[in-house]
Protein backbone atom coordinates (compact mmCIF):
# COMPACT_ATOMS: atom_id res chain seq x y z
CA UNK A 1 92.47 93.15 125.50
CA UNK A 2 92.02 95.89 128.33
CA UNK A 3 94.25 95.45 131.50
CA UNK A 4 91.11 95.61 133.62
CA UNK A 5 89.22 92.47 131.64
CA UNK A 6 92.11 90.51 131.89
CA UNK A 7 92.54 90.73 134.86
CA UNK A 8 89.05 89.75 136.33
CA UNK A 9 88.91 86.69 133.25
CA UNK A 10 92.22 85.60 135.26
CA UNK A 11 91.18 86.31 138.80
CA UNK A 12 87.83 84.48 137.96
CA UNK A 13 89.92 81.66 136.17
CA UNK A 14 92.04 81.44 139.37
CA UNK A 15 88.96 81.62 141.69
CA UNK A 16 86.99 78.72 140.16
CA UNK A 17 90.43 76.52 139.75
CA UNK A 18 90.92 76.75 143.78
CA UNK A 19 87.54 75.91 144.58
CA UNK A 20 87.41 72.97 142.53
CA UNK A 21 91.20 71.86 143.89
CA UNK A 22 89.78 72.43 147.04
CA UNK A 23 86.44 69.98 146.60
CA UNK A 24 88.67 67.68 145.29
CA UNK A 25 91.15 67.44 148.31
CA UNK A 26 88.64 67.15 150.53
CA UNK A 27 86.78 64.33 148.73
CA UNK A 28 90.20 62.11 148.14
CA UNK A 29 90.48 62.81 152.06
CA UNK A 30 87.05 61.29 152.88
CA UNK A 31 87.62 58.61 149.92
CA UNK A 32 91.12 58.26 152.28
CA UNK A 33 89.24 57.71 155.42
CA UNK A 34 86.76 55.45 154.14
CA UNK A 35 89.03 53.22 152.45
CA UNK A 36 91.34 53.02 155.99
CA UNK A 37 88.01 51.97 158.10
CA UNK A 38 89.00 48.54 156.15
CA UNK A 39 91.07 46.10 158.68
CA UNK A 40 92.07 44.50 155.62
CA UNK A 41 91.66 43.29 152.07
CA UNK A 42 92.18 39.83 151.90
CA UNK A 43 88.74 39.31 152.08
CA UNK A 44 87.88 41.39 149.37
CA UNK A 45 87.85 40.47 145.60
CA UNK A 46 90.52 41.93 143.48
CA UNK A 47 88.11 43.83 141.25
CA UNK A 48 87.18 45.72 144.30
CA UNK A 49 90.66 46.75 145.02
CA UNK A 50 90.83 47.58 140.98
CA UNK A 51 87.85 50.02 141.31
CA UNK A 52 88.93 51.99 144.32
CA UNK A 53 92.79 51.70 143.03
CA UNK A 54 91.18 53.63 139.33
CA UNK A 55 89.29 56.30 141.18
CA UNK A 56 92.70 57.20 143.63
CA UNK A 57 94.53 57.32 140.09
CA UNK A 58 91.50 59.76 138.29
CA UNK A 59 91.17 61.86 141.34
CA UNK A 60 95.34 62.29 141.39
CA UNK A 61 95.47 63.40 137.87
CA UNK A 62 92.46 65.43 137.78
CA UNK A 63 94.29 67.04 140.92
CA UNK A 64 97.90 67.46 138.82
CA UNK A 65 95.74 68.73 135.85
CA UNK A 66 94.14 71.57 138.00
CA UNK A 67 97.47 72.67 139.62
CA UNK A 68 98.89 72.63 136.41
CA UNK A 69 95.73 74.86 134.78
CA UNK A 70 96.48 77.15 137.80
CA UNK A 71 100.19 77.19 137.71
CA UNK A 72 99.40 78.91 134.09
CA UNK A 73 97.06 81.04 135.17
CA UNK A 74 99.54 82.59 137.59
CA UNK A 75 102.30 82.71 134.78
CA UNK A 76 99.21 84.52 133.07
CA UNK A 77 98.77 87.17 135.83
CA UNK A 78 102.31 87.72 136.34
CA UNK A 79 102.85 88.50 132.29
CA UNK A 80 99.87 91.18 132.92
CA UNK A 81 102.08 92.58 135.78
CA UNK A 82 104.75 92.90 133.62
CA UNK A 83 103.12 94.42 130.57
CA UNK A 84 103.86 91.01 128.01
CA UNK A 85 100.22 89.25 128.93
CA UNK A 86 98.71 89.26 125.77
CA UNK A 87 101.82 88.49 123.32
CA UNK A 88 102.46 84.77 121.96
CA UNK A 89 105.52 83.71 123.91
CA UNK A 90 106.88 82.49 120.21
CA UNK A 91 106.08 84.55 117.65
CA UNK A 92 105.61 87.80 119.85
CA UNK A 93 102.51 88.50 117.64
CA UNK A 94 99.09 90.04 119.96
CA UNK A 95 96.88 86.86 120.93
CA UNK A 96 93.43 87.48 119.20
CA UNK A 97 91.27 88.73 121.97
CA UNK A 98 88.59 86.04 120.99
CA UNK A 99 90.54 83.58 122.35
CA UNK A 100 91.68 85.46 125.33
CA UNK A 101 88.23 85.85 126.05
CA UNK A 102 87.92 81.88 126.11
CA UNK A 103 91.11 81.02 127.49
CA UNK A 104 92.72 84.17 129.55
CA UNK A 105 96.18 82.49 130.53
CA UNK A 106 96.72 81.31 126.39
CA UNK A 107 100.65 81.80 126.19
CA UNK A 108 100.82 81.39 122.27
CA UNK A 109 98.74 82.25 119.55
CA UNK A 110 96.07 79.79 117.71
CA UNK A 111 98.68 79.56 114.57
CA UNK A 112 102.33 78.25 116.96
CA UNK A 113 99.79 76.92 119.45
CA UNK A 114 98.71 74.43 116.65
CA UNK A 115 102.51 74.02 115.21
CA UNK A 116 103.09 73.21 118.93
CA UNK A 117 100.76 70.60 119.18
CA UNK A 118 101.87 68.93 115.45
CA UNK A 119 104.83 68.35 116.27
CA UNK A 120 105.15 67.89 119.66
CA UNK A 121 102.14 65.15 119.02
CA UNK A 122 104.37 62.22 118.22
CA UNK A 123 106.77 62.52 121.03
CA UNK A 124 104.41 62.69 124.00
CA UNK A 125 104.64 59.06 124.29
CA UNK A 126 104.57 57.12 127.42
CA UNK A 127 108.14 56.16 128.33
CA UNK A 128 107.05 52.55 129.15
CA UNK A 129 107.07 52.08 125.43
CA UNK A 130 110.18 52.60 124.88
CA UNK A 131 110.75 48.68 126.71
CA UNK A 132 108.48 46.86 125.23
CA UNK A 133 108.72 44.17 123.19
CA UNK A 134 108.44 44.82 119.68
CA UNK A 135 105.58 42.30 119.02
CA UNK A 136 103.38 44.43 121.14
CA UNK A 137 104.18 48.01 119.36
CA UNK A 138 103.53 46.47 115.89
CA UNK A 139 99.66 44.76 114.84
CA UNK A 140 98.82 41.20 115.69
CA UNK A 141 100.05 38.95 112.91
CA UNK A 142 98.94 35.75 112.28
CA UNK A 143 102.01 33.79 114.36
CA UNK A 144 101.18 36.13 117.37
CA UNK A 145 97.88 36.72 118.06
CA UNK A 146 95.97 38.56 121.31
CA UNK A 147 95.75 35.24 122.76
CA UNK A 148 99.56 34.47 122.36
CA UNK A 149 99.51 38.07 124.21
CA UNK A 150 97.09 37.03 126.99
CA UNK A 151 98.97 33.63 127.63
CA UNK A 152 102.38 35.96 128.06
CA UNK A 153 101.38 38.35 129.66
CA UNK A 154 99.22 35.69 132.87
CA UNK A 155 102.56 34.48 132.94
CA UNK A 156 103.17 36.98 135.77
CA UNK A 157 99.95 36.94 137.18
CA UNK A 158 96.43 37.04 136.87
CA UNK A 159 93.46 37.37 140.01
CA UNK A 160 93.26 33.65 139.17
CA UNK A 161 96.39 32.13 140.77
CA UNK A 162 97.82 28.84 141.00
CA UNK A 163 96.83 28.38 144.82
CA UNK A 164 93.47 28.83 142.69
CA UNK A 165 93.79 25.42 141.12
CA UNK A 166 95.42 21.99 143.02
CA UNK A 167 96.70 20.33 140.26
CA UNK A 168 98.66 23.71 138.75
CA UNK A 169 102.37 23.78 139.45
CA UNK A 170 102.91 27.62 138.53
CA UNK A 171 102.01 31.00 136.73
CA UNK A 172 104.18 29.32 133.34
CA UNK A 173 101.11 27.06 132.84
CA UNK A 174 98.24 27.92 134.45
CA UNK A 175 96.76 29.78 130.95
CA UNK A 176 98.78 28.10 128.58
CA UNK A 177 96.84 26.59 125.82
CA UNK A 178 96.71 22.50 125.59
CA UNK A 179 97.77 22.03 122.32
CA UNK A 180 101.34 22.13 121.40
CA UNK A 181 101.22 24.14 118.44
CA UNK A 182 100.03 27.78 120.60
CA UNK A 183 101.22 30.66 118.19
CA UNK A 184 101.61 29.04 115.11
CA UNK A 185 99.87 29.06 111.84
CA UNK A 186 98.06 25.88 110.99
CA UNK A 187 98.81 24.45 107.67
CA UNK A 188 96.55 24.65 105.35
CA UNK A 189 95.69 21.52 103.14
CA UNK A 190 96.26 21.56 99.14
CA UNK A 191 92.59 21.98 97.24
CA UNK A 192 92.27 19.22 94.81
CA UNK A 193 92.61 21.17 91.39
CA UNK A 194 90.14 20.82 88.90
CA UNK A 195 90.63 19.30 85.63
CA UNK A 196 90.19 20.86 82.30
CA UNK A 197 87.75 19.78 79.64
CA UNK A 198 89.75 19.39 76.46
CA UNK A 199 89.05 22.26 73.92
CA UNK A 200 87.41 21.26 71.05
């Protein structure tokens, strides 16, 4: 790909990524000062505080996303600078110009971009994972179901508290089940067999 076209794909790139970082700080800010006006949120109802909690969270990682886009796109500018823009930072083979054309701060090739991505897939795992408990990484089986799941997990709290309920001591039994048996198979009676007609 020419220097020059590179150059204004990047510049472009770079131009559009700042305006939209830009919009998006000053929208969390207003989203900031409208959510302070609140003297407080007792009053409110949990899924309220859910929503607004959500949108912080999308708007901070669309944020992290677009630095990150324009973190590369600087690495991209500075390789152009230095005469290796256009070379897959693994292989060293020239980056198909079609693709340049799409994505202007590409650092590796389509072929180790998608060997990246294969086997890099099964390690970007969230890290929480690596504590739970087993029952929850594997599928539901009959002795633990989602409901065994939901009674475990309201053990440490759901919007619907004990101070919810008079007669409810704690969070241990607020959403446990009334029978005794909760997580267990049922037995299963024996069919009466059939009997067989003598052969004649």
């Amino acid at each position: 790909m020419e220097h020059a076209l590179a150059q204004r794909l990047l510049w472009d790139k770079r131009k559009d990524l700042v305006t939209r970082l830009e919009r998006l700080n000053e929208e969390m800010e207003a989203g900031q000062r409208d959510t302070v006006q609140e003297l407080s949120s007792v009053d409110n109802h949990p899924a309220d505080l859910g929503s607004e909690t959500y949108e912080r969270e999308k708007d901070l990682g669309l944020r992290e996303t677009l630095r990150g886009n324009l973190r590369a796109v600087d690495a991209a500018l500075h390789r152009l600078e230095e005469g290796s823009f256009g070379l897959c930072a693994h292989c060293s083979e020239p980056i198909a110009d079609a693709r340049l054309e799409v994505i202007p701060e590409a650092e590796y090739c389509v072929h180790c971009q998608q060997h990246y991505e294969h086997h890099s897939a099964g390690r970007q795992r969230p890290g929480e994972e690596d504590v739970l408990d087993p029952r929850f990484k594997s599928r539901p089986s009959p002795a633990y179901d989602p409901v065994d799941t939901w009674e475990d997990a309201a053990q440490h709290g759901t919007s619907y508290s004990p101070q919810d309920q008079a007669t409810s001591p704690g969070y241990e039994d607020i959403h446990r089940e009334e029978e005794p048996d909760a997580g267990t198979v049922e037995r299963v009676e024996k069919a009466p067999r059939r009997r067989r007609s003598p052969s004649t």
